[in-house]
PDB file of N, CA and C in Angstrom:
ATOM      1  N   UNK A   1      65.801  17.995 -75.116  1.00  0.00           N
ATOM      2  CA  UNK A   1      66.824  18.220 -76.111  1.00  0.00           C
ATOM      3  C   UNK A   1      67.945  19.100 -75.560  1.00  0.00           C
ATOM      4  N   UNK A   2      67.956  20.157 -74.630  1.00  0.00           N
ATOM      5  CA  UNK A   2      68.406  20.821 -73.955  1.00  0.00           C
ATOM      6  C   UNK A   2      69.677  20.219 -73.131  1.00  0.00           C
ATOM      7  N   UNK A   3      69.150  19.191 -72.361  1.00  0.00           N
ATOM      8  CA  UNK A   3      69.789  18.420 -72.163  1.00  0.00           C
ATOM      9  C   UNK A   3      70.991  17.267 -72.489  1.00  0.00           C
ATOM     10  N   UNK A   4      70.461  16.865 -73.875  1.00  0.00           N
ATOM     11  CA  UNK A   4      71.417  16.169 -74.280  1.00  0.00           C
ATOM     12  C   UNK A   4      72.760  17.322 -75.112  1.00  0.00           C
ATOM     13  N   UNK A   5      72.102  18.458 -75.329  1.00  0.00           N
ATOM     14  CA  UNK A   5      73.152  19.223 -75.911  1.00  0.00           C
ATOM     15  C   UNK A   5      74.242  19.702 -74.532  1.00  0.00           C
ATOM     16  N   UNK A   6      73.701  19.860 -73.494  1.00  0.00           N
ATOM     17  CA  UNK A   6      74.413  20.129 -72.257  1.00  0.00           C
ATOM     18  C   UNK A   6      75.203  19.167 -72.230  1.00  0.00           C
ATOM     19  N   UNK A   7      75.058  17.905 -72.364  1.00  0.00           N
ATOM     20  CA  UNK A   7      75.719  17.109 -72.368  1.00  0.00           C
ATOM     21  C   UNK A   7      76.490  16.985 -73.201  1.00  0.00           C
ATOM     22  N   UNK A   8      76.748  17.060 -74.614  1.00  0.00           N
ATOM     23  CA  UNK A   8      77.778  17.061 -75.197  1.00  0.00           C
ATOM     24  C   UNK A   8      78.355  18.152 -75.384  1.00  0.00           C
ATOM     25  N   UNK A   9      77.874  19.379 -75.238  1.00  0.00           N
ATOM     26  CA  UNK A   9      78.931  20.470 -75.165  1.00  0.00           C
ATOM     27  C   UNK A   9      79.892  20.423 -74.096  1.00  0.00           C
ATOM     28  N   UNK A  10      79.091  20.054 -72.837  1.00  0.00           N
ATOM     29  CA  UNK A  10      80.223  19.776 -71.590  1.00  0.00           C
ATOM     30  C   UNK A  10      81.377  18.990 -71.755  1.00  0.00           C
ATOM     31  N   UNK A  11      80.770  17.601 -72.536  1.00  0.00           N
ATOM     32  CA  UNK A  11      81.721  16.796 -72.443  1.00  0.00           C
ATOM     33  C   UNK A  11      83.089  17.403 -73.806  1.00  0.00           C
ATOM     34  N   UNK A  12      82.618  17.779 -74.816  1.00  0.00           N
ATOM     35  CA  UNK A  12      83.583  18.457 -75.364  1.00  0.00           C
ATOM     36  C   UNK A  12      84.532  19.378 -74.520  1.00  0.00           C
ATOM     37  N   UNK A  13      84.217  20.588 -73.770  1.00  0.00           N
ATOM     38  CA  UNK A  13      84.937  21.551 -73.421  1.00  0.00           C
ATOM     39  C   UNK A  13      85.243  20.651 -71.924  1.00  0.00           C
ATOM     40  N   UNK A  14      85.145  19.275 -71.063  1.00  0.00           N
ATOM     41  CA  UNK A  14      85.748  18.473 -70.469  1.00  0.00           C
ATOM     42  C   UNK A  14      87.189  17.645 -71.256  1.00  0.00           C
ATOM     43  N   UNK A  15      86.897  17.336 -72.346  1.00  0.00           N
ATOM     44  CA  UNK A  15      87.954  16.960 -73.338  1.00  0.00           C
ATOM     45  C   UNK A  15      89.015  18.170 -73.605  1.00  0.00           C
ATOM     46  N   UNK A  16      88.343  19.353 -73.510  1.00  0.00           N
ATOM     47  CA  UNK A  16      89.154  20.069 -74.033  1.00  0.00           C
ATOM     48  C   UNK A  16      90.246  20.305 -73.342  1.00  0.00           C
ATOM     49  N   UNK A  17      89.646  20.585 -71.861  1.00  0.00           N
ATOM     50  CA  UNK A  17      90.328  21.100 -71.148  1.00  0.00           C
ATOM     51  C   UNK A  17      90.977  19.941 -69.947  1.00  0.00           C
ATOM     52  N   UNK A  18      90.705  18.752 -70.494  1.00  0.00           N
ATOM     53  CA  UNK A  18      92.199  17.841 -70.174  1.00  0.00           C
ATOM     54  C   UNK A  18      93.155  17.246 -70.953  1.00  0.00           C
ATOM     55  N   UNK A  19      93.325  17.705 -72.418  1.00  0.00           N
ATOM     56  CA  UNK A  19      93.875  18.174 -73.214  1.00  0.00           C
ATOM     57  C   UNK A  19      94.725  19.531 -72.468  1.00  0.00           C
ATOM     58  N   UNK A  20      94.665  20.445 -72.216  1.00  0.00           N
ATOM     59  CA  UNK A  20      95.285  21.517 -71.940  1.00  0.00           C
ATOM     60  C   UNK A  20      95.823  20.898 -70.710  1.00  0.00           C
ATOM     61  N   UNK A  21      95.176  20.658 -69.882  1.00  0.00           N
ATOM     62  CA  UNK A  21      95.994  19.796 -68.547  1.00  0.00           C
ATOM     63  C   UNK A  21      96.707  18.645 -68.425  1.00  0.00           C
ATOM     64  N   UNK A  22      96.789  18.328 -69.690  1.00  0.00           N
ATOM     65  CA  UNK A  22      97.036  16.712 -70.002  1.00  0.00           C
ATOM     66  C   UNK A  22      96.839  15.677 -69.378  1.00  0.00           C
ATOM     67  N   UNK A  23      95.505  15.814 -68.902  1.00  0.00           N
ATOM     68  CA  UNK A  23      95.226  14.339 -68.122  1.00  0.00           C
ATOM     69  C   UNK A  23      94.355  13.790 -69.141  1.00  0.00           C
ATOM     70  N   UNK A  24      94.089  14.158 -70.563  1.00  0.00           N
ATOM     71  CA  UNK A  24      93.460  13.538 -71.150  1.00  0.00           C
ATOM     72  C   UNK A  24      93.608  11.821 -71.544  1.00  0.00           C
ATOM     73  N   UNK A  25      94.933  11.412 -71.302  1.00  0.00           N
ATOM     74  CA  UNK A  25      95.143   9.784 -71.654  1.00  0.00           C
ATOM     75  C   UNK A  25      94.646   8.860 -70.118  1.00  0.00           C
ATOM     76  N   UNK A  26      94.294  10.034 -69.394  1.00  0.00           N
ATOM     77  CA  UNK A  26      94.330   8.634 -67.734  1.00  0.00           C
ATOM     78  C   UNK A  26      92.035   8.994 -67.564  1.00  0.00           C
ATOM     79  N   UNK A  27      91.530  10.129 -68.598  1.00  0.00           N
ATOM     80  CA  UNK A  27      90.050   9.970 -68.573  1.00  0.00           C
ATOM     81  C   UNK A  27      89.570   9.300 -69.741  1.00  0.00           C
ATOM     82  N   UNK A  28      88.406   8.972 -68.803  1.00  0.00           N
ATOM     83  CA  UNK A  28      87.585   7.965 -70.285  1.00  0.00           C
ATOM     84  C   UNK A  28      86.264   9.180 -70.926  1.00  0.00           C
ATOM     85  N   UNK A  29      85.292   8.969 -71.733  1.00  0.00           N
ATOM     86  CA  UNK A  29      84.555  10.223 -72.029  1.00  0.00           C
ATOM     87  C   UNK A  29      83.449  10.737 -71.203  1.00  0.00           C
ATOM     88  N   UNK A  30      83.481   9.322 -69.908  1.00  0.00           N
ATOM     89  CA  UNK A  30      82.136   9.836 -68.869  1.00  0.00           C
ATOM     90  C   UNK A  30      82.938  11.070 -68.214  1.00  0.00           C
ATOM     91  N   UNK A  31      83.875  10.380 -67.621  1.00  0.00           N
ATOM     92  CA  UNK A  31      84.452  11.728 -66.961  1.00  0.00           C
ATOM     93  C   UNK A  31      85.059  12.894 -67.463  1.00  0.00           C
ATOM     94  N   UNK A  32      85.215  12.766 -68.805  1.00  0.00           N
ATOM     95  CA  UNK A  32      85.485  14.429 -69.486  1.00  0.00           C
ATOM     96  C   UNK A  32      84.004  14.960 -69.701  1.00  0.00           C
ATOM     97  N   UNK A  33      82.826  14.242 -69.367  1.00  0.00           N
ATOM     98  CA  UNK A  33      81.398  14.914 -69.693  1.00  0.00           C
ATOM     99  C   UNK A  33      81.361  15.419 -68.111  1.00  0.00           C
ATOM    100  N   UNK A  34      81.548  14.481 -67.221  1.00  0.00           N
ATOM    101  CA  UNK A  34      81.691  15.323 -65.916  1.00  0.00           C
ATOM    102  C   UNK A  34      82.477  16.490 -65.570  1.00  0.00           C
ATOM    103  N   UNK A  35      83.422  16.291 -65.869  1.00  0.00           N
ATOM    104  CA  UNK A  35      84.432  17.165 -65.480  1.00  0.00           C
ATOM    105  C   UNK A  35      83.773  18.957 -66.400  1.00  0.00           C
ATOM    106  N   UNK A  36      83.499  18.853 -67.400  1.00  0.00           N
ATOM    107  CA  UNK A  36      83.045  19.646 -68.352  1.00  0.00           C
ATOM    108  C   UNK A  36      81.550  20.393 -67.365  1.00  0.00           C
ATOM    109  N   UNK A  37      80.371  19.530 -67.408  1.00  0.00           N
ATOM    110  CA  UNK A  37      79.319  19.354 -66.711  1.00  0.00           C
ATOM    111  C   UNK A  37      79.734  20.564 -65.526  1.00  0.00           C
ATOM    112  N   UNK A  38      80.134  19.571 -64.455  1.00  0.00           N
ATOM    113  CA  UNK A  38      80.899  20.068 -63.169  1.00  0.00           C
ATOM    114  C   UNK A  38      81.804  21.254 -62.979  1.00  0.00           C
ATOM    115  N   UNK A  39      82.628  21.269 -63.748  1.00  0.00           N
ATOM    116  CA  UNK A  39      83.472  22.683 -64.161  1.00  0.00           C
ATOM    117  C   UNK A  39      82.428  23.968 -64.754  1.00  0.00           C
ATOM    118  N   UNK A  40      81.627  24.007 -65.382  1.00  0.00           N
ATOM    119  CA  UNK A  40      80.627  24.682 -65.810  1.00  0.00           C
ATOM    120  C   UNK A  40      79.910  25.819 -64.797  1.00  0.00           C
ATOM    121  N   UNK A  41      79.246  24.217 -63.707  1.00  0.00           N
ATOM    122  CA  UNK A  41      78.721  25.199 -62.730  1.00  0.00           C
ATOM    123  C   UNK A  41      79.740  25.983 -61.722  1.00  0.00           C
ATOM    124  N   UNK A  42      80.907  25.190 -61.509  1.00  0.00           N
ATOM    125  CA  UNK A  42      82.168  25.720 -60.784  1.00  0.00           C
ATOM    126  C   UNK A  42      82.337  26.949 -61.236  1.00  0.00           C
ATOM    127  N   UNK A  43      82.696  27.137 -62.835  1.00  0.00           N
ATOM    128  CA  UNK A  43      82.355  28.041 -63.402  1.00  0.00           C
ATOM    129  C   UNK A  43      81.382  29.924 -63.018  1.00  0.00           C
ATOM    130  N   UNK A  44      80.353  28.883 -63.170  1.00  0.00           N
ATOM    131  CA  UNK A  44      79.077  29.905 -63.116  1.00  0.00           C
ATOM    132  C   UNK A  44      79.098  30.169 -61.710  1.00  0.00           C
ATOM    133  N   UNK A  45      79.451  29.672 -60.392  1.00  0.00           N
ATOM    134  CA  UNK A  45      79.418  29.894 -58.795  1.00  0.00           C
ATOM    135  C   UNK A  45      80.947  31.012 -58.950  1.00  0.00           C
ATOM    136  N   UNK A  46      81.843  30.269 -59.737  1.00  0.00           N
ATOM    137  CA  UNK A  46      82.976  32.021 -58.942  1.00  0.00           C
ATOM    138  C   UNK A  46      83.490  32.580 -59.978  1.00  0.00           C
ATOM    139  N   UNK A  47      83.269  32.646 -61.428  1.00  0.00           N
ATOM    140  CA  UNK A  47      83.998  33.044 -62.248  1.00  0.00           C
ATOM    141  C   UNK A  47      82.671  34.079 -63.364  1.00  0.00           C
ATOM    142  N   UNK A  48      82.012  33.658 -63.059  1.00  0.00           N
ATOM    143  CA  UNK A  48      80.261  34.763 -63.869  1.00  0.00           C
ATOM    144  C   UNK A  48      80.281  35.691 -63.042  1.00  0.00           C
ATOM    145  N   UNK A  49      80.222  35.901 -61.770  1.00  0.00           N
ATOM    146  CA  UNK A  49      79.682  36.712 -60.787  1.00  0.00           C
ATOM    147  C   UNK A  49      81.246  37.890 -61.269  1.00  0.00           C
ATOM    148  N   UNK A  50      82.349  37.590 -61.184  1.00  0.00           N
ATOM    149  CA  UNK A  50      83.240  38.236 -61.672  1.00  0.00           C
ATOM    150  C   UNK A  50      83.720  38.933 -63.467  1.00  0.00           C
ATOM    151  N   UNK A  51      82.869  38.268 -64.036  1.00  0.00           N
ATOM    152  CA  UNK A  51      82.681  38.417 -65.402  1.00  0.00           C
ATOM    153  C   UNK A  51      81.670  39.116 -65.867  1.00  0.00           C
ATOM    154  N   UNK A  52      80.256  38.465 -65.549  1.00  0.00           N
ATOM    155  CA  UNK A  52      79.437  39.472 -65.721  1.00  0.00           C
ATOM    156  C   UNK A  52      78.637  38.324 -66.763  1.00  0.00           C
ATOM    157  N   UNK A  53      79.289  37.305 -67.022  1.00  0.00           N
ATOM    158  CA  UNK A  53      78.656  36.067 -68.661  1.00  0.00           C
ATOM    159  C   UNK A  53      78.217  34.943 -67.708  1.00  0.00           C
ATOM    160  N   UNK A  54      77.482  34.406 -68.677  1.00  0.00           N
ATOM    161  CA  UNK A  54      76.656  32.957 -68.113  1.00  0.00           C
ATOM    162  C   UNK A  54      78.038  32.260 -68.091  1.00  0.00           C
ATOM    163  N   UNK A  55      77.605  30.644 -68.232  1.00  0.00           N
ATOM    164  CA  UNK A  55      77.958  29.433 -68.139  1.00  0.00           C
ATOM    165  C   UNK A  55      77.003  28.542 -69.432  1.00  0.00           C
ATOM    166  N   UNK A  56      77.375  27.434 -69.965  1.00  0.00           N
ATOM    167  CA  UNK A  56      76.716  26.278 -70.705  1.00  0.00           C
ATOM    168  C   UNK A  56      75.672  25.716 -69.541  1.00  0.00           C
ATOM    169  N   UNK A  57      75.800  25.625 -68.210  1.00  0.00           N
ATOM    170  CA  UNK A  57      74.499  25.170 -67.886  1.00  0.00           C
ATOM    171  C   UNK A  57      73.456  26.321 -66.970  1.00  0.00           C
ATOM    172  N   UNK A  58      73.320  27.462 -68.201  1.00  0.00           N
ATOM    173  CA  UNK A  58      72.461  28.334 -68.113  1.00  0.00           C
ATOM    174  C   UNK A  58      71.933  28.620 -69.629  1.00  0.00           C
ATOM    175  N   UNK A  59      72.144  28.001 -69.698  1.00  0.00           N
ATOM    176  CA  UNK A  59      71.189  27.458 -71.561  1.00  0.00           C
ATOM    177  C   UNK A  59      71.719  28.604 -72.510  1.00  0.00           C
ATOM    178  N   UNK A  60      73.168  29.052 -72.191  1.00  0.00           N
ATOM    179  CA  UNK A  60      73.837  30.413 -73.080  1.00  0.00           C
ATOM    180  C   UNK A  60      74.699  29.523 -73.210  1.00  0.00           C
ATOM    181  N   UNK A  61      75.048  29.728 -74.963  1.00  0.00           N
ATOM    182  CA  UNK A  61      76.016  29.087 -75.721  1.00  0.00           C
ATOM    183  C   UNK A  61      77.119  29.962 -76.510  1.00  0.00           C
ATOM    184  N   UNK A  62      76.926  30.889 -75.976  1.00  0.00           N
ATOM    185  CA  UNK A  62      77.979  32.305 -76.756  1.00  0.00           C
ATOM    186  C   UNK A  62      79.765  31.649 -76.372  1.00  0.00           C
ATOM    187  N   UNK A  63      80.344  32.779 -77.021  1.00  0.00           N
ATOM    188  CA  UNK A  63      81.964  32.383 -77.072  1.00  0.00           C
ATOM    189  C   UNK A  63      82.124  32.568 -75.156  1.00  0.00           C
ATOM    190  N   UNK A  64      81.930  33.957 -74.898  1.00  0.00           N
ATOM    191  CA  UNK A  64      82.169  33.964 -73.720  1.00  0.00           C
ATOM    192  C   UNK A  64      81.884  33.284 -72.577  1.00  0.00           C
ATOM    193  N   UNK A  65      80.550  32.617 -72.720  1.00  0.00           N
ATOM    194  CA  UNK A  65      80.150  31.671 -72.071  1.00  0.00           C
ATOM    195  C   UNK A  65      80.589  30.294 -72.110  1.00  0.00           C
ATOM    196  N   UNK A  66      81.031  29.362 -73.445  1.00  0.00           N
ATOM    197  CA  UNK A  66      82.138  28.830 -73.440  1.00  0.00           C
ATOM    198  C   UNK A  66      83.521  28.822 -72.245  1.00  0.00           C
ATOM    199  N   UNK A  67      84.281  29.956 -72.809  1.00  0.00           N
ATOM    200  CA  UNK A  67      85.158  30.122 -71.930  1.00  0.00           C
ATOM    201  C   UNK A  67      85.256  30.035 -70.502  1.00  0.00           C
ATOM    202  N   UNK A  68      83.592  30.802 -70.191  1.00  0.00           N
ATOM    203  CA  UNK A  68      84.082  30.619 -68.601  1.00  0.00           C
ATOM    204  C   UNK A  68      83.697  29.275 -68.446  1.00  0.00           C
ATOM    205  N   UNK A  69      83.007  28.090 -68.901  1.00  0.00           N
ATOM    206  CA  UNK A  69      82.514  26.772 -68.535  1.00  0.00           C
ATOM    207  C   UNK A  69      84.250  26.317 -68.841  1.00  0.00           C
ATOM    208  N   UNK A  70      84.740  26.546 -69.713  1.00  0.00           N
ATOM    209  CA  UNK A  70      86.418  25.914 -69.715  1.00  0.00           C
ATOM    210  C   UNK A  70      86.883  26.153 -69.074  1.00  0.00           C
ATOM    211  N   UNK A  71      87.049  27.499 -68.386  1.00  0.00           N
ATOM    212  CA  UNK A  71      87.964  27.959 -67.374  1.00  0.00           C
ATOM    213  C   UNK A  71      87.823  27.302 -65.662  1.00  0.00           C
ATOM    214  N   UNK A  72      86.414  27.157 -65.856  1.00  0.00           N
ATOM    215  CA  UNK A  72      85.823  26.020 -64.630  1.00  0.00           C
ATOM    216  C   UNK A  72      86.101  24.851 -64.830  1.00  0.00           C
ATOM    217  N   UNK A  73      86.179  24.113 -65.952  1.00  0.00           N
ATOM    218  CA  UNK A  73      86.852  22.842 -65.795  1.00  0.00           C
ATOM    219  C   UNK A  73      87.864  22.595 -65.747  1.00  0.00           C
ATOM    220  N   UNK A  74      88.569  23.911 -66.091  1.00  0.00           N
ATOM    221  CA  UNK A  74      90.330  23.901 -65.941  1.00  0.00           C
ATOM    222  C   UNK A  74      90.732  23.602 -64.625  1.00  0.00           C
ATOM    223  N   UNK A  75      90.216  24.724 -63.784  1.00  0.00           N
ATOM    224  CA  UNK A  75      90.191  24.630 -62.423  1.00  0.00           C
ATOM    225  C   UNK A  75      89.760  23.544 -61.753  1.00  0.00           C
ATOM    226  N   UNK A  76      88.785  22.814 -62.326  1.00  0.00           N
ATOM    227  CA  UNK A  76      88.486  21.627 -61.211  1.00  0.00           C
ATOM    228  C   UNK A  76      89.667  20.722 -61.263  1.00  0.00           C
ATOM    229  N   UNK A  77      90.244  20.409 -62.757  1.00  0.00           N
ATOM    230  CA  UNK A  77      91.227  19.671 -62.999  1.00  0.00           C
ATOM    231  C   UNK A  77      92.180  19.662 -62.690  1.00  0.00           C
ATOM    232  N   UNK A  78      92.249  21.112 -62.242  1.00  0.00           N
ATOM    233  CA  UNK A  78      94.330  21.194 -61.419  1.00  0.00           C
ATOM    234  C   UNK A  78      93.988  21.300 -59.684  1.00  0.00           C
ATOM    235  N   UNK A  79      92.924  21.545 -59.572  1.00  0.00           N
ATOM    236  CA  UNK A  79      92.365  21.318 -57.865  1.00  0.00           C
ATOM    237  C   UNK A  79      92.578  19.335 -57.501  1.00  0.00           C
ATOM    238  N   UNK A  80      92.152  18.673 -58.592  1.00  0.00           N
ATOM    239  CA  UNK A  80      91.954  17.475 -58.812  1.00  0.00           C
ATOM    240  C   UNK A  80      93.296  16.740 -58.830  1.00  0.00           C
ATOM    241  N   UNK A  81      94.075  17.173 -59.591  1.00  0.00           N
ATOM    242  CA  UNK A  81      95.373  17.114 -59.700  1.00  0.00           C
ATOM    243  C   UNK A  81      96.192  17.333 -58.741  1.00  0.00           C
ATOM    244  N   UNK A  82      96.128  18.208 -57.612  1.00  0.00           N
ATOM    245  CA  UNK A  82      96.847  18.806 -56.464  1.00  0.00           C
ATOM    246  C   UNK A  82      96.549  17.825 -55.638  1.00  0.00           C
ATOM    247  N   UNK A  83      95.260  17.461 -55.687  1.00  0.00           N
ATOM    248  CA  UNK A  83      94.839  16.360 -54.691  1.00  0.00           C
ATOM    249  C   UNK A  83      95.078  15.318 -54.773  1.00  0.00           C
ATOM    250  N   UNK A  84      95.090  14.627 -56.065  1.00  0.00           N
ATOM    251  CA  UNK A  84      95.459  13.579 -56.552  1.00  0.00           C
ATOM    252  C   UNK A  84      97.028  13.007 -56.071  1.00  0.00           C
ATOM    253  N   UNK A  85      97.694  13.807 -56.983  1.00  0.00           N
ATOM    254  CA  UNK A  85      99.235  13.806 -56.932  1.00  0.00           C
ATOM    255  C   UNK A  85      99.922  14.455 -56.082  1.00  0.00           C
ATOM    256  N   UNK A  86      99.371  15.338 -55.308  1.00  0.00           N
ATOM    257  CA  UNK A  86     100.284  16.152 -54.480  1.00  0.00           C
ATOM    258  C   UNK A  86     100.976  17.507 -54.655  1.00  0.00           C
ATOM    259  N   UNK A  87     100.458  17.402 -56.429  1.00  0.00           N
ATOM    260  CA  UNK A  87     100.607  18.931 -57.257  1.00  0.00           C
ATOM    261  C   UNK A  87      99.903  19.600 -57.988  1.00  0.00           C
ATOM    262  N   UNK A  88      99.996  20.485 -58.618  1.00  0.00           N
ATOM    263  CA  UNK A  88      99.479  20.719 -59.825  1.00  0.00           C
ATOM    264  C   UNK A  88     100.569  20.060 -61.022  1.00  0.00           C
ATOM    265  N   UNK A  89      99.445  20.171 -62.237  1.00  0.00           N
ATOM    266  CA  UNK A  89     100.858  19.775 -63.552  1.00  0.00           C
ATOM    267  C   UNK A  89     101.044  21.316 -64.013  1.00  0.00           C
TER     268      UNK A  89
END
């Protein structure tokens, strides 16, 4: 059960946060569950250790923990973007 909630919380705060980047019209919902997913642990590897808060895939669902799983998918998305296009947006 754990699991499937990982999964849709990710994929929400993946939606969310290509919405904020606006690449939300060029993803479909696998890859805003990835990107979410993936950003999470990105997340939890350089942005917890500096914070001091989990991540969503450390089974903590608090506000702060939220944030930093968004703030990791933010980042994968404009890393993604640089690479992609040649920029950030």
């Amino acid at each position: 059960m754990d699991f499937l909630i990982w999964l849709f919380v990710g994929g929400a705060i993946g939606w969310l946060a290509s919405m904020w980047m606006r690449t939300h019209d060029q993803q479909s919902v696998f890859l805003n569950v990835g990107v979410g997913v993936v950003g999470a642990m990105l997340g939890g590897l350089f942005i917890s250790p500096l914070t001091g808060v989990g991540t969503i895939d450390q089974s903590s669902f608090s506000l702060p923990d939220l944030i930093v799983s968004f703030l990791g998918a933010a980042i994968l998305l404009a890393v993604v973007n640089a690479f992609h296009r040649g920029r950030a947006r």
